[in-house]
PDB file of N, CA and C in Angstrom:
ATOM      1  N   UNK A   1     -21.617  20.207  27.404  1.00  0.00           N
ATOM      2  CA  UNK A   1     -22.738  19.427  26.911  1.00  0.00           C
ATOM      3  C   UNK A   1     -23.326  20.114  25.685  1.00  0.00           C
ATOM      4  N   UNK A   2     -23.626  19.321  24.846  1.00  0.00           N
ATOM      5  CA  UNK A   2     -24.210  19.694  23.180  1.00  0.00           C
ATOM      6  C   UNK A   2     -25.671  19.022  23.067  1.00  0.00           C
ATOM      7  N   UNK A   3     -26.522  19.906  23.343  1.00  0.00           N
ATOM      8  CA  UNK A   3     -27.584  19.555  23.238  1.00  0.00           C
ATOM      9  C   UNK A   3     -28.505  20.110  21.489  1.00  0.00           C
ATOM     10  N   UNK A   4     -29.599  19.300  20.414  1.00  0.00           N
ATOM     11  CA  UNK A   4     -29.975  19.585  19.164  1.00  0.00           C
ATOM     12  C   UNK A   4     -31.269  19.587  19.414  1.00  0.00           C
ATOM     13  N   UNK A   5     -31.490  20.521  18.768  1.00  0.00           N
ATOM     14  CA  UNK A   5     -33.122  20.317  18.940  1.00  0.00           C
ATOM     15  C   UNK A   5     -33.585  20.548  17.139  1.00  0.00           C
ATOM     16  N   UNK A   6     -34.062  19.602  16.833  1.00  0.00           N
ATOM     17  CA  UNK A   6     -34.192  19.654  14.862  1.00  0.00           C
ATOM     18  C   UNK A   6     -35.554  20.371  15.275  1.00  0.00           C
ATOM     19  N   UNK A   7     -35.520  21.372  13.830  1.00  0.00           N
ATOM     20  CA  UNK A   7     -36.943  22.268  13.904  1.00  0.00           C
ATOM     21  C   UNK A   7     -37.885  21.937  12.476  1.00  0.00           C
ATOM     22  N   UNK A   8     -36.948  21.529  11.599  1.00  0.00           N
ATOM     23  CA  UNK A   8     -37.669  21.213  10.248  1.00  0.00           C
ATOM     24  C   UNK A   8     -37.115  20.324   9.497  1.00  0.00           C
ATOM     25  N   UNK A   9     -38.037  19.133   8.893  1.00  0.00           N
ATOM     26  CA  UNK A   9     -37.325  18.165   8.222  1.00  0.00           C
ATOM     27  C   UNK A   9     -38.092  17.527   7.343  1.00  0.00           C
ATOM     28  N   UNK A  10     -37.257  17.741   5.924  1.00  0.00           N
ATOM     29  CA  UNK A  10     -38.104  17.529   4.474  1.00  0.00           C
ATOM     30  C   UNK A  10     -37.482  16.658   3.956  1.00  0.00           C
ATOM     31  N   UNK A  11     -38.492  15.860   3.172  1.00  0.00           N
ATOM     32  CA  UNK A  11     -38.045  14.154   2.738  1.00  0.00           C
ATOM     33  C   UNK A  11     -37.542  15.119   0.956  1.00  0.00           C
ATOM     34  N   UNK A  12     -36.223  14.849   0.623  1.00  0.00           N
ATOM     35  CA  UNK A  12     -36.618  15.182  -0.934  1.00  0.00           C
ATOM     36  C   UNK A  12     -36.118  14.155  -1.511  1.00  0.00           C
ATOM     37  N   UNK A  13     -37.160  13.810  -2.336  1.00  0.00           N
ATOM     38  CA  UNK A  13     -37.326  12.232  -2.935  1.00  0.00           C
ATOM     39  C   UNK A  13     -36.804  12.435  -4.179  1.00  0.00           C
ATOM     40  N   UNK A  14     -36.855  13.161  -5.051  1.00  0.00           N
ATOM     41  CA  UNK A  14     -35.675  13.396  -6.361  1.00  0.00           C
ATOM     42  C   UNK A  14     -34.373  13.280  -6.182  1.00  0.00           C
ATOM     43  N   UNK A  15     -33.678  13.965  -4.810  1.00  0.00           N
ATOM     44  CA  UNK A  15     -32.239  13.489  -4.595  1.00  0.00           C
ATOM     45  C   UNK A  15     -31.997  12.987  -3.273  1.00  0.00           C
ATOM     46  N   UNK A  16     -33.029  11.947  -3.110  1.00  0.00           N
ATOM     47  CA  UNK A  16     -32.746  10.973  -2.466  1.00  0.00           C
ATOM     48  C   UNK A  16     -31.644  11.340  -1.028  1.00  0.00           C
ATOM     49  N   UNK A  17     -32.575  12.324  -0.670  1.00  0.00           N
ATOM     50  CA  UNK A  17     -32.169  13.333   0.338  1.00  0.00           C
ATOM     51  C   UNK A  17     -33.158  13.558   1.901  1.00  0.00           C
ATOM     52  N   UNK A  18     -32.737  14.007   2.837  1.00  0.00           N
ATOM     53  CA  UNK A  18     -33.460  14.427   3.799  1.00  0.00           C
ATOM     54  C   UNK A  18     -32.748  15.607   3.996  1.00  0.00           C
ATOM     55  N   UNK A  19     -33.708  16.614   4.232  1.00  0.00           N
ATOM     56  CA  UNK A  19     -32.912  17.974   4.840  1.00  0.00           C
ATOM     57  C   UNK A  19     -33.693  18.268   5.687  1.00  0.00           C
ATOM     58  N   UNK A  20     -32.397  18.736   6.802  1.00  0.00           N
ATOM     59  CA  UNK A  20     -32.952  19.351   8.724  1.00  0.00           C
ATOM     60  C   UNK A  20     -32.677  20.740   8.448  1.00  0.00           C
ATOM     61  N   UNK A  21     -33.325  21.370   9.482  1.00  0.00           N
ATOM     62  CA  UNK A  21     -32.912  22.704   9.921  1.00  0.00           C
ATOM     63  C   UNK A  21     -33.010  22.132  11.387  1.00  0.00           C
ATOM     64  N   UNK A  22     -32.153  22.776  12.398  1.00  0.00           N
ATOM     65  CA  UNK A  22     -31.894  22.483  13.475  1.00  0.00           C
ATOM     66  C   UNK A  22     -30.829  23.872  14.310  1.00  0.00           C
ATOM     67  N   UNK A  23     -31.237  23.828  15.537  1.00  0.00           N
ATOM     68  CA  UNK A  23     -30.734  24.626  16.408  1.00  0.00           C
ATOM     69  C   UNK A  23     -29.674  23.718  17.367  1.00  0.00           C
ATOM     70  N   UNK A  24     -28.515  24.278  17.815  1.00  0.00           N
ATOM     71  CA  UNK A  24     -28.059  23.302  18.432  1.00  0.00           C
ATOM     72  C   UNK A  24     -26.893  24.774  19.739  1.00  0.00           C
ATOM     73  N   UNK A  25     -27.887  24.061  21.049  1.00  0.00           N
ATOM     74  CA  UNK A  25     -26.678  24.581  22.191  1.00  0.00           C
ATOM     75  C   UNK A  25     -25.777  23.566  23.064  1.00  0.00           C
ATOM     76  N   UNK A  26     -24.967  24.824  22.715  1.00  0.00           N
ATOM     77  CA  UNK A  26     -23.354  24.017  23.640  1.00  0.00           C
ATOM     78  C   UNK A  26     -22.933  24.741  24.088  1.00  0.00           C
ATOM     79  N   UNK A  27     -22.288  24.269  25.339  1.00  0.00           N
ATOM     80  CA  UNK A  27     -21.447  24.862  26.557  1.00  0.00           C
ATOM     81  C   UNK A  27     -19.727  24.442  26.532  1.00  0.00           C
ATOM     82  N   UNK A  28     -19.351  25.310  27.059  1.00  0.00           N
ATOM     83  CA  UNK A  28     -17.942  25.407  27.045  1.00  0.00           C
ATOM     84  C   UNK A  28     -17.152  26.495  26.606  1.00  0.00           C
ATOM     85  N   UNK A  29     -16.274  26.357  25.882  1.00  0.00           N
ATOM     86  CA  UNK A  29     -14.969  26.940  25.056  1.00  0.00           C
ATOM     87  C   UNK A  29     -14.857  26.861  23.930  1.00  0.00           C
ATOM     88  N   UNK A  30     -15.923  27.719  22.770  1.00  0.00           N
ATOM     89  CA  UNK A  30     -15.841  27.554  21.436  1.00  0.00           C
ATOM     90  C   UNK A  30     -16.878  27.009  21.110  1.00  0.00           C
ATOM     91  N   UNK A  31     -17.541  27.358  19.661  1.00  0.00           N
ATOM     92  CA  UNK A  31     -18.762  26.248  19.137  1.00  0.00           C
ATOM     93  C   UNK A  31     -18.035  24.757  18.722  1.00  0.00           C
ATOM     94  N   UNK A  32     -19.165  23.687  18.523  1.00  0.00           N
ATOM     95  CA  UNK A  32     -18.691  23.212  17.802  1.00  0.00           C
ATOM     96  C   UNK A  32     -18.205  22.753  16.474  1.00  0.00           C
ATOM     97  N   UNK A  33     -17.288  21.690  16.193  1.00  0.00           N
ATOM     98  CA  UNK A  33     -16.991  21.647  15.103  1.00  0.00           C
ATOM     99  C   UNK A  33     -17.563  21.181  14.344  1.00  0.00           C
ATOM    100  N   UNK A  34     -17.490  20.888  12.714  1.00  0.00           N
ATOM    101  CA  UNK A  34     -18.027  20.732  12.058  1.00  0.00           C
ATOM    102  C   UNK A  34     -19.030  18.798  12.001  1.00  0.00           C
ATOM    103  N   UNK A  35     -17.407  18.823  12.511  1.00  0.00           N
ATOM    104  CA  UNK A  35     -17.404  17.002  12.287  1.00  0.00           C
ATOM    105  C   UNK A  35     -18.165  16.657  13.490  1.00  0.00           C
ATOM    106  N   UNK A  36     -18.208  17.186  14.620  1.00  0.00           N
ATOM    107  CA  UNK A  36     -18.630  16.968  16.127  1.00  0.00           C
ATOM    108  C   UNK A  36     -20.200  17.382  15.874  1.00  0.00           C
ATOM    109  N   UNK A  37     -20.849  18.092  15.305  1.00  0.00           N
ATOM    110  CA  UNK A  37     -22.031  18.568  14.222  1.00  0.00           C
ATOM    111  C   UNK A  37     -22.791  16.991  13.466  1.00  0.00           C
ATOM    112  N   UNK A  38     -21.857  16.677  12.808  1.00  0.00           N
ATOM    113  CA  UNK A  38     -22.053  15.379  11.913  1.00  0.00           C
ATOM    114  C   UNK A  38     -22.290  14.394  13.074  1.00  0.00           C
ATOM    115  N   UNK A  39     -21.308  14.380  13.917  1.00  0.00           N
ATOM    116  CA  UNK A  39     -21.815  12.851  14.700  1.00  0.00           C
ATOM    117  C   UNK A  39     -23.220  13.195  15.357  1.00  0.00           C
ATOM    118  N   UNK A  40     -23.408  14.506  15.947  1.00  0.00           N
ATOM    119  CA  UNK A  40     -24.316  14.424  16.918  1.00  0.00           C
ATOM    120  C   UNK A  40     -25.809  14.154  16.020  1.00  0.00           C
ATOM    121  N   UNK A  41     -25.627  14.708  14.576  1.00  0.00           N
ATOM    122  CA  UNK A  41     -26.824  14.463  13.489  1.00  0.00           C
ATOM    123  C   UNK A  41     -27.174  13.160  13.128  1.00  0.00           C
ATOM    124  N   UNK A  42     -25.959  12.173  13.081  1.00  0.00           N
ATOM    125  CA  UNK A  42     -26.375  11.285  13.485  1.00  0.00           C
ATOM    126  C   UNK A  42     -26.772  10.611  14.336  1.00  0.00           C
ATOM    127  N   UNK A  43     -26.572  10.404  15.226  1.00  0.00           N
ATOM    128  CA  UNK A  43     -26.251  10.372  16.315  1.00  0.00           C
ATOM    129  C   UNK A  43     -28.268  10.257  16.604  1.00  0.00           C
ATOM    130  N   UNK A  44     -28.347  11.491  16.383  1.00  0.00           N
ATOM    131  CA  UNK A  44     -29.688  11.562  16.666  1.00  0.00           C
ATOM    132  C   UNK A  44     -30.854  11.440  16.027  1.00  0.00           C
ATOM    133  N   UNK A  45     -30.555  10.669  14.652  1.00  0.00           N
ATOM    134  CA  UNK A  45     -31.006  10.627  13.427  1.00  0.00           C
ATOM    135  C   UNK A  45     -31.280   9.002  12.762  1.00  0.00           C
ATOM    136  N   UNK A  46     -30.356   8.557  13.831  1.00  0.00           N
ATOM    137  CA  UNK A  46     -30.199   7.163  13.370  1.00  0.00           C
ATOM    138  C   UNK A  46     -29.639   6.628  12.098  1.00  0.00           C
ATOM    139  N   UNK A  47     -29.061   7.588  11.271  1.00  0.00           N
ATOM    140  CA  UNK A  47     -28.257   7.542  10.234  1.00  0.00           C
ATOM    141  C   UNK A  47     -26.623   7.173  10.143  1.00  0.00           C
ATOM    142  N   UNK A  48     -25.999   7.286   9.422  1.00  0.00           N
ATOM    143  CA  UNK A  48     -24.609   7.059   9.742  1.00  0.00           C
ATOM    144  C   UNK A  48     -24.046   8.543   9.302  1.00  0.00           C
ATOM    145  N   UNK A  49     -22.787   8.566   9.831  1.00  0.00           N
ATOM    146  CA  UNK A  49     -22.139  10.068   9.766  1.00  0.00           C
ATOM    147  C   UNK A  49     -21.835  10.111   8.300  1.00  0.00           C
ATOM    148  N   UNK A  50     -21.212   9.130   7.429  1.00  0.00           N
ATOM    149  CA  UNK A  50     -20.614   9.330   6.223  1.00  0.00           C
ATOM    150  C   UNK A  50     -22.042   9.692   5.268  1.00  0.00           C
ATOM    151  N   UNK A  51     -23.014   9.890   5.865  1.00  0.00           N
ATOM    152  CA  UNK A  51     -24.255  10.067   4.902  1.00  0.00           C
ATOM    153  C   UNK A  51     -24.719  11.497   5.491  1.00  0.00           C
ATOM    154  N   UNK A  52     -23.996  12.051   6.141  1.00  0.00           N
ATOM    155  CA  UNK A  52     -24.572  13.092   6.616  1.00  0.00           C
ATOM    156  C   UNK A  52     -23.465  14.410   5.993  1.00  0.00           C
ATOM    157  N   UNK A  53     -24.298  15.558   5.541  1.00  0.00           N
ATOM    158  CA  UNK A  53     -23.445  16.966   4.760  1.00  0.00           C
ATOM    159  C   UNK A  53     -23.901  17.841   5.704  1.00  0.00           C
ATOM    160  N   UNK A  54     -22.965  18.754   6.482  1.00  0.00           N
ATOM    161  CA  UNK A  54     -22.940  19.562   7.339  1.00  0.00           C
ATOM    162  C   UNK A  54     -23.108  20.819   5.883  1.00  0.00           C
ATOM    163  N   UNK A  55     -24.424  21.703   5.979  1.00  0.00           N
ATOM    164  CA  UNK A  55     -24.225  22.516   4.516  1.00  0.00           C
ATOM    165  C   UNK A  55     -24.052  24.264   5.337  1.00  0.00           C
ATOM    166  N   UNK A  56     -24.820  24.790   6.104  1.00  0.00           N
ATOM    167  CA  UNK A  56     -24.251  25.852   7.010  1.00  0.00           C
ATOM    168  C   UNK A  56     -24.754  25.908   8.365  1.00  0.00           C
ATOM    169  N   UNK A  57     -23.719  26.351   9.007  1.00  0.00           N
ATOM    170  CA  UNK A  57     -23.598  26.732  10.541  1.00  0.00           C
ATOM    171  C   UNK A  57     -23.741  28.117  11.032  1.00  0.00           C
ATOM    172  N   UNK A  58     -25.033  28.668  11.481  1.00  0.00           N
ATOM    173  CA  UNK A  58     -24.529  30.213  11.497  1.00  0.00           C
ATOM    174  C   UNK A  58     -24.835  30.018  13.184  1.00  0.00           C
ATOM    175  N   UNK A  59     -23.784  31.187  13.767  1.00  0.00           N
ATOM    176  CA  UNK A  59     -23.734  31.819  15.024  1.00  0.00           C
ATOM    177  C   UNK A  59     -24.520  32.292  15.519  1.00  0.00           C
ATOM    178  N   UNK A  60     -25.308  32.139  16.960  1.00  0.00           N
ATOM    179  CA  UNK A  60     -26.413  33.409  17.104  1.00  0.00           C
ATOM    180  C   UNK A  60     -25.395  34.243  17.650  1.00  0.00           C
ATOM    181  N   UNK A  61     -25.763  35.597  17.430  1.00  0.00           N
ATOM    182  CA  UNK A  61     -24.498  36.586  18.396  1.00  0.00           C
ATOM    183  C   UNK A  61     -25.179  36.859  19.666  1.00  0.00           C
ATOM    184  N   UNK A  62     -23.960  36.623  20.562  1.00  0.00           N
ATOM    185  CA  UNK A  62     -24.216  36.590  21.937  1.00  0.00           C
ATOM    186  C   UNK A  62     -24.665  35.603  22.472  1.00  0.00           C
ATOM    187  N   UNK A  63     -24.722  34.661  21.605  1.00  0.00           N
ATOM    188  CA  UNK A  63     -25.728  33.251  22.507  1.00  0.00           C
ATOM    189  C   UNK A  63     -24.768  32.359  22.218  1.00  0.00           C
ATOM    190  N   UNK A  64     -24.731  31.097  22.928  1.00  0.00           N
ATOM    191  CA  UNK A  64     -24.435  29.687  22.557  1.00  0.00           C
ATOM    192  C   UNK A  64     -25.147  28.939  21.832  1.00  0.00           C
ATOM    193  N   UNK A  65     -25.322  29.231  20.873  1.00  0.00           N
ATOM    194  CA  UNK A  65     -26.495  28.766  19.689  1.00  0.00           C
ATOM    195  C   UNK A  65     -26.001  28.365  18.324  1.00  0.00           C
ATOM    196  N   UNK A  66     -26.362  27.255  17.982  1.00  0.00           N
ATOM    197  CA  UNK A  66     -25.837  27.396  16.224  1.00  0.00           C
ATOM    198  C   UNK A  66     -27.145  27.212  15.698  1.00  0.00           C
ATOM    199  N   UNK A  67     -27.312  28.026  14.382  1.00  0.00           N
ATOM    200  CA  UNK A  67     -28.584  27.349  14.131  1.00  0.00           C
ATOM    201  C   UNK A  67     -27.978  26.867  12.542  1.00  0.00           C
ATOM    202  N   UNK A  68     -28.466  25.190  11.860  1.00  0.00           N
ATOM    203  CA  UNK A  68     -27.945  24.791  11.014  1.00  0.00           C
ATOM    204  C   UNK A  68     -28.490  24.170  10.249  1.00  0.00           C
ATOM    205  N   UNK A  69     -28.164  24.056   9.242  1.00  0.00           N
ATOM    206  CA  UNK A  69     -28.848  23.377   7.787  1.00  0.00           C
ATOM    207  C   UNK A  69     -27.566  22.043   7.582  1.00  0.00           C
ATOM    208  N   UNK A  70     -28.728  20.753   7.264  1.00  0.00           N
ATOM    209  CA  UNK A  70     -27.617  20.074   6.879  1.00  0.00           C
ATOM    210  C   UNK A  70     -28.617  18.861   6.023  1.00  0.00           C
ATOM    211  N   UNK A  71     -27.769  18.017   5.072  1.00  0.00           N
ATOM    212  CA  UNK A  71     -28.798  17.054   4.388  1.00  0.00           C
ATOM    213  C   UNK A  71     -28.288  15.999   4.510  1.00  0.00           C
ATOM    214  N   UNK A  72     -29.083  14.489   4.761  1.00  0.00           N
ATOM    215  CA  UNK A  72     -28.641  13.020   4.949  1.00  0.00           C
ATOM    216  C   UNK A  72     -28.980  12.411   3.723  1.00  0.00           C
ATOM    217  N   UNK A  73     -27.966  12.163   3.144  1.00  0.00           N
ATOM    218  CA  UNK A  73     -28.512  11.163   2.248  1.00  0.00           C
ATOM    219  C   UNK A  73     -29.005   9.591   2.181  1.00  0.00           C
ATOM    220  N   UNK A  74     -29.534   8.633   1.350  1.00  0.00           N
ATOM    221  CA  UNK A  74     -29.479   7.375   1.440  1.00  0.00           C
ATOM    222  C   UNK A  74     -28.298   6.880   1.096  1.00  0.00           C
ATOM    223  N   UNK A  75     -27.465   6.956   0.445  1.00  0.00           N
ATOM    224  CA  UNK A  75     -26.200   6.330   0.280  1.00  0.00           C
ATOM    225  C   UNK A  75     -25.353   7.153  -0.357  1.00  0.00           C
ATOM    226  N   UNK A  76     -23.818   6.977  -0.442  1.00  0.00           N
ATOM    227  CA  UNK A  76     -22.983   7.891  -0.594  1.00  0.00           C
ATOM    228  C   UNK A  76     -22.438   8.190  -2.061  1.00  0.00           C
ATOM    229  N   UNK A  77     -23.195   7.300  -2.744  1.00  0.00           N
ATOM    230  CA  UNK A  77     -23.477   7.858  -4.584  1.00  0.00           C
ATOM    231  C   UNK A  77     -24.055   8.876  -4.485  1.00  0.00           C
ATOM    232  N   UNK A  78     -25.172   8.983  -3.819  1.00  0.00           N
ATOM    233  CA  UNK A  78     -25.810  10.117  -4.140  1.00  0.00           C
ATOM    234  C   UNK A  78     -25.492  11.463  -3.575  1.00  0.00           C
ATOM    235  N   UNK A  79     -24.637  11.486  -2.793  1.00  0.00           N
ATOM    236  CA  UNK A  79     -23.869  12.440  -2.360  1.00  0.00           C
ATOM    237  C   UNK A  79     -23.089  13.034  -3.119  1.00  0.00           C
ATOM    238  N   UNK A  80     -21.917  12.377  -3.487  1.00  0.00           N
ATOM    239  CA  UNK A  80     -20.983  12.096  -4.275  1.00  0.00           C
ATOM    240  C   UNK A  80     -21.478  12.957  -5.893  1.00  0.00           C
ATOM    241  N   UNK A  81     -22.914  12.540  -6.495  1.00  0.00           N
ATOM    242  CA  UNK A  81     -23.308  13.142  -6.947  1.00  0.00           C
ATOM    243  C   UNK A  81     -23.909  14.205  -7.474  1.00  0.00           C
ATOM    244  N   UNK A  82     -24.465  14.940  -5.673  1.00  0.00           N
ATOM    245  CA  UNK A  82     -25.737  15.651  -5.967  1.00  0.00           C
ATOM    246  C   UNK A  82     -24.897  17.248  -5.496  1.00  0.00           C
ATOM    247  N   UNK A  83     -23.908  16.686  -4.764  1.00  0.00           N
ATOM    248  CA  UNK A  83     -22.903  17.756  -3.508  1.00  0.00           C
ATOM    249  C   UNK A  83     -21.728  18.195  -4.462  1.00  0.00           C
ATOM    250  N   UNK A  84     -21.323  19.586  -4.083  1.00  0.00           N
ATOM    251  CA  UNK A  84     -20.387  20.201  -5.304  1.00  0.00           C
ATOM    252  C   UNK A  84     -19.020  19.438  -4.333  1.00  0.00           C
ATOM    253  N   UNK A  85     -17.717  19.690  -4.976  1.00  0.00           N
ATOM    254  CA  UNK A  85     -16.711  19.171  -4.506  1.00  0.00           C
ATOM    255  C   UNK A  85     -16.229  19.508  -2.759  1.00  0.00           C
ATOM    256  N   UNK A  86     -16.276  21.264  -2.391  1.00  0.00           N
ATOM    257  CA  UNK A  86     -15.995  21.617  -1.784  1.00  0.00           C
ATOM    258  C   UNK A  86     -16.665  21.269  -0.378  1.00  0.00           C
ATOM    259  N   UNK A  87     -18.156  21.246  -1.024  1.00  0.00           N
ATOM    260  CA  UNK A  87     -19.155  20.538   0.354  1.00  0.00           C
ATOM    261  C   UNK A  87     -18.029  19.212   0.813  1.00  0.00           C
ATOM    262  N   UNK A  88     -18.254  18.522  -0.124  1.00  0.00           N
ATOM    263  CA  UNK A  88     -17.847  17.081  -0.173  1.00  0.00           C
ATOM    264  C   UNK A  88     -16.142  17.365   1.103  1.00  0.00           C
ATOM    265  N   UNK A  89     -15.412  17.780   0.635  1.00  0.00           N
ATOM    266  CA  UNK A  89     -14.378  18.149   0.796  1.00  0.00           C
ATOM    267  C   UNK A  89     -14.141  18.138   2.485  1.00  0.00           C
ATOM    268  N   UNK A  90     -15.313  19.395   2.964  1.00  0.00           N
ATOM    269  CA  UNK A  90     -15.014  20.100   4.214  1.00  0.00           C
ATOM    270  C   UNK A  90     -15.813  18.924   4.895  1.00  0.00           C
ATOM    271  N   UNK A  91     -16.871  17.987   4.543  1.00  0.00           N
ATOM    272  CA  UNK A  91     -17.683  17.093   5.147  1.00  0.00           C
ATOM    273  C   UNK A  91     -16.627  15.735   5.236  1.00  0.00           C
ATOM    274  N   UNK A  92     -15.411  15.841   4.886  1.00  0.00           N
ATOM    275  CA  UNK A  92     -14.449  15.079   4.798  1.00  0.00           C
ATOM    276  C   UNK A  92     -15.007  13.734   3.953  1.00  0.00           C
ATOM    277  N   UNK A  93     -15.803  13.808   2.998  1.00  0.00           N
ATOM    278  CA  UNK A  93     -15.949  12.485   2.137  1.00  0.00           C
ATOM    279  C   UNK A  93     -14.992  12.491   0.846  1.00  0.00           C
ATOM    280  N   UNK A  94     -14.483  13.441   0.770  1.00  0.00           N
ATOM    281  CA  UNK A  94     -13.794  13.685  -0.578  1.00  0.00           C
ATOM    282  C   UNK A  94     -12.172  14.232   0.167  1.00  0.00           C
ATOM    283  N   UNK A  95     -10.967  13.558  -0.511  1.00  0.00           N
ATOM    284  CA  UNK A  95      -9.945  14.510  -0.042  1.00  0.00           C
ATOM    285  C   UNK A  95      -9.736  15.442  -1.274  1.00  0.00           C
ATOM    286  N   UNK A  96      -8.980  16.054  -0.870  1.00  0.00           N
ATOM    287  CA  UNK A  96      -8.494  17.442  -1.382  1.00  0.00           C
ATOM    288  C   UNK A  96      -7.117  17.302  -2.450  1.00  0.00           C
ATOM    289  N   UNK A  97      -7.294  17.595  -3.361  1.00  0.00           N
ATOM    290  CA  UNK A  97      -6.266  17.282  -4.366  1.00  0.00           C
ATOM    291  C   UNK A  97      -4.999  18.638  -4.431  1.00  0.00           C
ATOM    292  N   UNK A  98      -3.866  18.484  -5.441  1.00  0.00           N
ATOM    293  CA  UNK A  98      -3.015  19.803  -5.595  1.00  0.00           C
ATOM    294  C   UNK A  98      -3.713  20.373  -7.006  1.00  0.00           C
ATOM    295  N   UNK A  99      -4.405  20.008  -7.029  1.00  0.00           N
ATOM    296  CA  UNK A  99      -4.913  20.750  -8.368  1.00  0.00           C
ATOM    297  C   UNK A  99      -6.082  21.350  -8.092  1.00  0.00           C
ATOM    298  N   UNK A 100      -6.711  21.104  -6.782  1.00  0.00           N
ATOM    299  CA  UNK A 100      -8.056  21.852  -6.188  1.00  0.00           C
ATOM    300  C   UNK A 100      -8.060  23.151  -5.124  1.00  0.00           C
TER     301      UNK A 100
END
C-alpha cells in the first residue's frame, strides 16, 4: 500500500504551474517508481498524469519514505516549454532520440 500525504503547494501563475512537496509511504519490495509516483499525484490531485513532472525523489534512509518535489501543469505546451528535455524524457512525455 502507497499512501501521500502533500505538505506544500504553490500556485505559480507565470508558468502556469502548480508545485507540491509531498511525502509519500510504501510498503513492500522497493520504493516506488517514478511513473507509479505520477499516477498516485494524480490520482490525488484530480489532474491528469500527462500534466504531471515527477522533478525529485529523495530516500529517507532507513525508512519507507520518499519525500518529493513534483510540478502539474495546465496543459502540455507548457510543459513542453517550461521543462528541459531530460525532465521531459524520464516523465515519459518526450521520447528519447539517437542524437540525445
Amino acid at each position: 500500500m502507497t499512501e501521500i500525504k502533500i505538505e506544500s503547494t504553490r500556485e505559480n501563475v507565470l508558468l502556469k504551474r502548480k508545485e507540491i512537496r509531498y511525502r509519500i509511504i510504501y510498503t513492500g519490495s522497493g520504493s516506488p517508481s517514478r511513473e507509479s509516483v505520477r499516477d498516485l499525484i494524480a490520482k490525488n490531485t484530480g489532474s491528469k498524469k500527462d500534466l504531471v513532472i515527477v522533478d525529485t525523489l529523495k530516500q529517507e534512509a532507513g525508512k519507507r519514505e520518499l519525500i518529493g518535489y513534483s510540478k502539474i501543469y495546465q496543459n502540455t505546451e507548457s510543459a513542453m516549454l517550461y521543462e528541459p528535455d531530460y525532465e521531459l524524457i524520464r516523465n515519459g512525455l518526450k521520447q528519447k532520440t539517437a542524437s540525445e
